[in-house]
Every structure is written in structure tokens, then in C-alpha cells.
Protein backbone atom coordinates (compact mmCIF):
# COMPACT_ATOMS: atom_id res chain seq x y z
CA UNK A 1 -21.81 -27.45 -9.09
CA UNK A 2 -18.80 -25.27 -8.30
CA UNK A 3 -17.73 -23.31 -11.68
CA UNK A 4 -13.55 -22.68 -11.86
CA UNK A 5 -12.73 -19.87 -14.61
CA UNK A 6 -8.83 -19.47 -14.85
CA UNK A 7 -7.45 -16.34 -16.87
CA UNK A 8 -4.68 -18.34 -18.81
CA UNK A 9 -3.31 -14.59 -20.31
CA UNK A 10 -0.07 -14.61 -18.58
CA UNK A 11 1.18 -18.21 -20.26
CA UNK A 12 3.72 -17.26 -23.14
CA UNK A 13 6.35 -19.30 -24.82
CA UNK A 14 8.87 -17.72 -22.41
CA UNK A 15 8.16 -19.52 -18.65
CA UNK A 16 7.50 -16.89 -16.48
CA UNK A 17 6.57 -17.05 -12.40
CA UNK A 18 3.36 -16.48 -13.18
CA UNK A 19 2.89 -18.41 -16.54
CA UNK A 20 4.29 -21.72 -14.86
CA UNK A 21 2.32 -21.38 -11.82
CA UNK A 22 -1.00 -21.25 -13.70
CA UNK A 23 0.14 -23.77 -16.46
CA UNK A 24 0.54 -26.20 -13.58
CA UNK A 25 -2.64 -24.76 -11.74
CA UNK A 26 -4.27 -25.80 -14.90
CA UNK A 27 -3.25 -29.22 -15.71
CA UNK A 28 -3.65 -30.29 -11.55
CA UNK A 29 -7.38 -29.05 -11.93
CA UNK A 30 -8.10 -30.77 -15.28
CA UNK A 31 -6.74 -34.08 -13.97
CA UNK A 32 -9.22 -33.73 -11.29
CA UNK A 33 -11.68 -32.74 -12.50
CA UNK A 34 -13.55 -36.51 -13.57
CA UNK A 35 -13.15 -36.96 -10.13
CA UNK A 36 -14.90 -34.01 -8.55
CA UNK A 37 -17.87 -32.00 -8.53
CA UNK A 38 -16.67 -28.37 -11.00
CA UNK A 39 -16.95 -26.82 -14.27
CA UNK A 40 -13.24 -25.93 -15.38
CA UNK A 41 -13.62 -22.85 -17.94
CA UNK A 42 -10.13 -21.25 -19.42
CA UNK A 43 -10.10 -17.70 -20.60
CA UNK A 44 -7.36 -16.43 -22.89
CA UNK A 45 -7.08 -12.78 -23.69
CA UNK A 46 -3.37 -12.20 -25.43
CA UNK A 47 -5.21 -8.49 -26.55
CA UNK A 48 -5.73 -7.62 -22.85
CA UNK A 49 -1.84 -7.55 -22.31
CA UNK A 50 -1.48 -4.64 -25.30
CA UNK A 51 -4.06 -2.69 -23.75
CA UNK A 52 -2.17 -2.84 -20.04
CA UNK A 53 1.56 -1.96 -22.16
CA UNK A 54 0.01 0.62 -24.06
């Protein structure tokens, strides 16, 4: 079984580029996922973004 971990980090209330694209990346791979043979896992990590400011 193929195993799918998406780092969810950069979705924020404001819709960035990035944020939208894996929002959507998300919700495409959940709806397939009854369908086909992976393991969806989603990591949020909202402290990893202080550490990379400073």
C-alpha cells in the first residue's frame, strides 16, 4: 500500500499560492482515496513556521 503524508503547515485563514494549492491537493486525494490503493496522513506544524521567522 502506497502511504501519502502531506505537510498541511502553509494553509492559514488568509489563501495563499501555496495554502490553496495544497487545500485542493488535499480534498482531490481524500475523495479518492475509497477508490484507490493509499494511506492519506496530514501533518500540521503551525510551530515550525515561528522557528523559520525567527
Amino acid at each position: 500500500m502506497l502511504k501519502v503524508t502531506i505537510d498541511a503547515t502553509p494553509i492559514t485563514l488568509e489563501q495563499t499560492g501555496v495554502g490553496f494549492y495544497v487545500l485542493n491537493l488535499i480534498d482531490a486525494l481524500f475523495q479518492l482515496q475509497s477508490s484507490e490503493q493509499f494511506q492519506l496522513s496530514i501533518v500540521y506544524q503551525p510551530r515550525f513556521k515561528k522557528l523559520v521567522k525567527g
